[in-house]
N, C-alpha and C. Protein backbone atom coordinates (compact mmCIF):
# COMPACT_ATOMS: atom_id res chain seq x y z
N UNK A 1 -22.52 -32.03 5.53
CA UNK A 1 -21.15 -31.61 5.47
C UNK A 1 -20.77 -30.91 6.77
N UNK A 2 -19.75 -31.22 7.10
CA UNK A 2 -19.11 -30.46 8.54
C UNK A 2 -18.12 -29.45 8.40
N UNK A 3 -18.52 -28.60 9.51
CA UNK A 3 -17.49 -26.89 8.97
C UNK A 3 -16.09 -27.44 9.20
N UNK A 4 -15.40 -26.78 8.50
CA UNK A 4 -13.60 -27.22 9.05
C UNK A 4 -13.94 -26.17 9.58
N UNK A 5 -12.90 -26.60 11.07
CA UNK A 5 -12.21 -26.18 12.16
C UNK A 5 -10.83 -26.22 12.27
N UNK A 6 -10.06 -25.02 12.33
CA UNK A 6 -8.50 -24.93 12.47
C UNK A 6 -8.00 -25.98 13.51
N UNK A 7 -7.00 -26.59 13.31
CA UNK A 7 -6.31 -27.53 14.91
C UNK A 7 -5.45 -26.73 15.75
N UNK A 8 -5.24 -25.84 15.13
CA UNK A 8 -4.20 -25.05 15.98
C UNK A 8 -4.30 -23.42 15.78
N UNK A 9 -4.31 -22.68 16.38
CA UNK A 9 -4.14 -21.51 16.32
C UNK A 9 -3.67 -20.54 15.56
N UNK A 10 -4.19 -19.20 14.90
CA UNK A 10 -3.09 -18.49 13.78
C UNK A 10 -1.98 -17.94 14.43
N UNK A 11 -1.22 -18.25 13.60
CA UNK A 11 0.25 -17.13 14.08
C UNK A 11 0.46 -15.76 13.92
N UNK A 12 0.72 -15.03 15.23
CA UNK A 12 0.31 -13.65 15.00
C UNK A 12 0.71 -12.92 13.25
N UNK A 13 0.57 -11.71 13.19
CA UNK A 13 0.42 -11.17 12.14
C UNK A 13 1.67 -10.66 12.05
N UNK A 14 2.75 -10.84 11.33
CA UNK A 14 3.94 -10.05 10.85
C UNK A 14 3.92 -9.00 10.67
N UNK A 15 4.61 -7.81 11.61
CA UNK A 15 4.58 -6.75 11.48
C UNK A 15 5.84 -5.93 11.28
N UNK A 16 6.01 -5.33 10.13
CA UNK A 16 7.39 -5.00 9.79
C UNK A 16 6.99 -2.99 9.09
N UNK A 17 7.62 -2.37 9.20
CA UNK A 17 7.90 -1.17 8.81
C UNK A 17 6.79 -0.85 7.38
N UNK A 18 5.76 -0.47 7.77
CA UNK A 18 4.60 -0.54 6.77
C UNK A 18 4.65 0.42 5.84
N UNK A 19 5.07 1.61 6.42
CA UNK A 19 5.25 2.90 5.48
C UNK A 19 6.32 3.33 4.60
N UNK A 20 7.59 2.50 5.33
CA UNK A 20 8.62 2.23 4.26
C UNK A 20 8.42 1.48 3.11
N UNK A 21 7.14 0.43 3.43
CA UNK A 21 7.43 -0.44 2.00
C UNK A 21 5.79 0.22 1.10
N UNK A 22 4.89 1.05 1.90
CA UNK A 22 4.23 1.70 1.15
C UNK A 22 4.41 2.75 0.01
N UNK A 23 5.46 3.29 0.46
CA UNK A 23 6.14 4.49 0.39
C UNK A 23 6.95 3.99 -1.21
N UNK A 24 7.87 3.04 -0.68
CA UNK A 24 8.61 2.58 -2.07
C UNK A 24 7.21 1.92 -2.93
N UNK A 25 6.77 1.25 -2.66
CA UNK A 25 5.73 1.08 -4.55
C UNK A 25 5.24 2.14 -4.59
N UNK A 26 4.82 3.49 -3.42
CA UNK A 26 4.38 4.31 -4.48
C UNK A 26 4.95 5.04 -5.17
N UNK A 27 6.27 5.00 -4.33
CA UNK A 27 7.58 5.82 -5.48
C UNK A 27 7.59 4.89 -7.03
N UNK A 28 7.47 3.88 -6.70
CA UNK A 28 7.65 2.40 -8.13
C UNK A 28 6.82 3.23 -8.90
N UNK A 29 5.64 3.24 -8.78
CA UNK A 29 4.02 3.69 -9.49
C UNK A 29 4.66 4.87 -10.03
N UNK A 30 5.09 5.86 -9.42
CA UNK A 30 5.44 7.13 -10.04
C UNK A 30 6.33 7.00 -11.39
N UNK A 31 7.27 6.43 -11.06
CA UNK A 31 8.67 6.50 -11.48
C UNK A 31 8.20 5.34 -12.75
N UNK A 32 7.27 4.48 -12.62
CA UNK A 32 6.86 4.12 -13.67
C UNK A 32 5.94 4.85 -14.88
N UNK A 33 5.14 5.60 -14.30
CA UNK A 33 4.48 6.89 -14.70
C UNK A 33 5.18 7.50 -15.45
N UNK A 34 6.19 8.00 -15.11
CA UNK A 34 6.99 9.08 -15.66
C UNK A 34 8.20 8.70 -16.67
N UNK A 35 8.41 7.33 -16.64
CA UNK A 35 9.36 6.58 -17.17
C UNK A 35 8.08 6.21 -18.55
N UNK A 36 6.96 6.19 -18.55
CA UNK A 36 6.40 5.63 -19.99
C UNK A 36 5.64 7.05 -20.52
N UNK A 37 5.62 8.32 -19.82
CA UNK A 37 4.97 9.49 -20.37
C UNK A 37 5.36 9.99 -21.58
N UNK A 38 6.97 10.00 -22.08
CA UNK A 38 7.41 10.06 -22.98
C UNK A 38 6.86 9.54 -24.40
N UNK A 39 6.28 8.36 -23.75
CA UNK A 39 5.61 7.14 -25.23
C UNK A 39 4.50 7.72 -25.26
N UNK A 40 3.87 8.49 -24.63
CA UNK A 40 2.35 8.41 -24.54
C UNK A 40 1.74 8.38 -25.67
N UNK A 41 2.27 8.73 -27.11
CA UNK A 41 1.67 8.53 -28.55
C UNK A 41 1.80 6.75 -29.05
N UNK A 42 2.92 6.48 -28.61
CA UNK A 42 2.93 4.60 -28.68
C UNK A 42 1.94 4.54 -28.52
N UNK A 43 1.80 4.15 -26.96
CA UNK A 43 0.19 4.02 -26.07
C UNK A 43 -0.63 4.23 -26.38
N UNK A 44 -1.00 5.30 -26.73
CA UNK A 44 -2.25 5.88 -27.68
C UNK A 44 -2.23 4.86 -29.24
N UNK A 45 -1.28 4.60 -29.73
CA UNK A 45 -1.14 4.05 -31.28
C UNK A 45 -1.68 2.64 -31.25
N UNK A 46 -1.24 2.20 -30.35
CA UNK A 46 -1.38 0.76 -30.27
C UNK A 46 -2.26 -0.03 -28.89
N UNK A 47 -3.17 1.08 -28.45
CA UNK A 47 -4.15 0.43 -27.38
C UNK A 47 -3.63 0.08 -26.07
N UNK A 48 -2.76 0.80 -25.72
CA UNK A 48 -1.85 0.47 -24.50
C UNK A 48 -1.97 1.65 -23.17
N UNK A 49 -2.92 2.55 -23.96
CA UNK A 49 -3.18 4.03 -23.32
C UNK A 49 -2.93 3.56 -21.56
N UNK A 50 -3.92 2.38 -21.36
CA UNK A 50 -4.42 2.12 -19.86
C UNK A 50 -2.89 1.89 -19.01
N UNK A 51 -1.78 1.24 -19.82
CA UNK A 51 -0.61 1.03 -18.89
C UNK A 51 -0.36 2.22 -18.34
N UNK A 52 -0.01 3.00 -18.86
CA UNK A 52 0.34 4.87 -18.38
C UNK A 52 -0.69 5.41 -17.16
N UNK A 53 -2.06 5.15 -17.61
CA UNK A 53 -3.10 5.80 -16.52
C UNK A 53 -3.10 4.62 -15.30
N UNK A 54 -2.94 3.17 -15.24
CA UNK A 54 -2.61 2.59 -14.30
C UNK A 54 -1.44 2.46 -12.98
N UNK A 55 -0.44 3.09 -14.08
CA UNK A 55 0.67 3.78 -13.31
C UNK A 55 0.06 4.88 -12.23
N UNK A 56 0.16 6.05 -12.88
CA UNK A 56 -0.96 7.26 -12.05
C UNK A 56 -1.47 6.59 -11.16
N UNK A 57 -2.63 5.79 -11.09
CA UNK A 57 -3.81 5.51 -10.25
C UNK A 57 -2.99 4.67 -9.54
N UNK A 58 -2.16 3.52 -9.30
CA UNK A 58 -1.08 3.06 -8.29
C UNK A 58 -0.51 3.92 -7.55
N UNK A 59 -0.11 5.02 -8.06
CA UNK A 59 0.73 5.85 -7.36
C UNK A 59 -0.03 7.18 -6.35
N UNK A 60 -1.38 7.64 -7.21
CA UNK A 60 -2.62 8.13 -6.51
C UNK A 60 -3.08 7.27 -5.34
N UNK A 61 -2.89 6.13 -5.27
CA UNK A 61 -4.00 5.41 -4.29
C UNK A 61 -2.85 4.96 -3.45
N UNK A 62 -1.33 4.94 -3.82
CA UNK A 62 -0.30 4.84 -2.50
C UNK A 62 -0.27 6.10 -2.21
N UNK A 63 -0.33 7.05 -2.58
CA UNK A 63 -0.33 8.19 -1.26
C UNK A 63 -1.48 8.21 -0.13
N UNK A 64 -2.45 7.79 -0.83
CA UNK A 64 -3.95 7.25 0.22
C UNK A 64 -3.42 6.49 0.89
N UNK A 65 -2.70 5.40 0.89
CA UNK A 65 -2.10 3.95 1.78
C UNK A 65 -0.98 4.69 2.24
N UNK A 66 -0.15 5.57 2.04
CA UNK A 66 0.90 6.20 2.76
C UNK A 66 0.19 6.99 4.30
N UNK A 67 -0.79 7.86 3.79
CA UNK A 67 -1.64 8.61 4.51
C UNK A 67 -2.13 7.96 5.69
N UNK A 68 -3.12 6.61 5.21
CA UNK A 68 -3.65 5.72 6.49
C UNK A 68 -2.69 5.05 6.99
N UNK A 69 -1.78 4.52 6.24
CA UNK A 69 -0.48 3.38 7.42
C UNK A 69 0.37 4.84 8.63
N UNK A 70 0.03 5.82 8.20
CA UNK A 70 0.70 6.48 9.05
C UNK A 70 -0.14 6.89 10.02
N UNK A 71 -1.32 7.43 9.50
CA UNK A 71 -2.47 7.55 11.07
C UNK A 71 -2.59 5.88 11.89
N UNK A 72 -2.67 4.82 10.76
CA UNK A 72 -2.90 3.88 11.78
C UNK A 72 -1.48 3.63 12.65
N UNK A 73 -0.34 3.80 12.40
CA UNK A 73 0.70 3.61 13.13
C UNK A 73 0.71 4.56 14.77
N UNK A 74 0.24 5.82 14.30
CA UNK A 74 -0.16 6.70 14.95
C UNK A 74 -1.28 6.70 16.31
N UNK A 75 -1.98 5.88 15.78
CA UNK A 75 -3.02 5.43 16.55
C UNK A 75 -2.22 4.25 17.47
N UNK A 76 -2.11 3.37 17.16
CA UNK A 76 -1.36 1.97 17.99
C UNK A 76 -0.08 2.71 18.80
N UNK A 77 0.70 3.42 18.11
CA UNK A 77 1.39 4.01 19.29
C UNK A 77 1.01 4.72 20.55
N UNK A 78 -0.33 5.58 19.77
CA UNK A 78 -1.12 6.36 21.05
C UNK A 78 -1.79 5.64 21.97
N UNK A 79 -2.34 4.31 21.41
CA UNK A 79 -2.82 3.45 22.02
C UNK A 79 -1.75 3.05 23.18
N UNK A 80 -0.35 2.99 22.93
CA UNK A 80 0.03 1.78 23.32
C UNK A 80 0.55 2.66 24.88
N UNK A 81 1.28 4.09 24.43
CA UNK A 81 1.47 4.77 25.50
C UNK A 81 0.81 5.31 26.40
N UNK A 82 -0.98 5.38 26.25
CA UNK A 82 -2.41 5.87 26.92
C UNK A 82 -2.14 3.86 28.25
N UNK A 83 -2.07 3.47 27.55
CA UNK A 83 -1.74 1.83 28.25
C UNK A 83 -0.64 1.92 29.07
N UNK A 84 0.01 2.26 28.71
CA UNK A 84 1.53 2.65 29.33
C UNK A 84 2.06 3.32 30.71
N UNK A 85 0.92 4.54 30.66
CA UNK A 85 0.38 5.70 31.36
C UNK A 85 -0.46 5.55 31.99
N UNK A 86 -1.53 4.66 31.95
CA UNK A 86 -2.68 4.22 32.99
C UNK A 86 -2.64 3.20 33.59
N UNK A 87 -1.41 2.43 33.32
CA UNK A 87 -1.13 0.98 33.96
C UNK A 87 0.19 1.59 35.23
């Protein structure tokens, strides 16, 4: 069997405003959170507990992805002006 090989080249990587759209699902995650806390005895009644704590943990792990898209943005800018400055 023979490896596939691409014919053409990838197209760079789309880069659009990362922390704005991090930012909104983790607001989503919250606001979903807090929008089903009310039921939390439903949930509990009928085996659904995990929708509620999945909310949380979406919204826990976008502030982690809020955190790194902003150091990494941080970084590529520092990068880009250290380039900027020595060229």
């Amino acid at each position: 069997m023979t490896k596939w090989t691409p014919k053409h080249e990838a197209p760079e990587p789309l880069e659009g405003n990362v922390v704005a759209t991090i930012t909104g699902g983790t607001i989503v995650w919250f606001v979903l959170f807090l929008v089903q806390l009310p039921f939390y005895g439903w949930f509990d009644e009928h085996g659904h507990l995990w929708w509620l704590w999945t909310c949380l943990a979406g919204g826990t792990l976008g502030l982690l992805g809020v955190w790194y898209v902003r150091a990494r943005d941080a970084a590529i800018n520092g990068s880009r002006n250290g380039d900027a400055q020595s060229g």
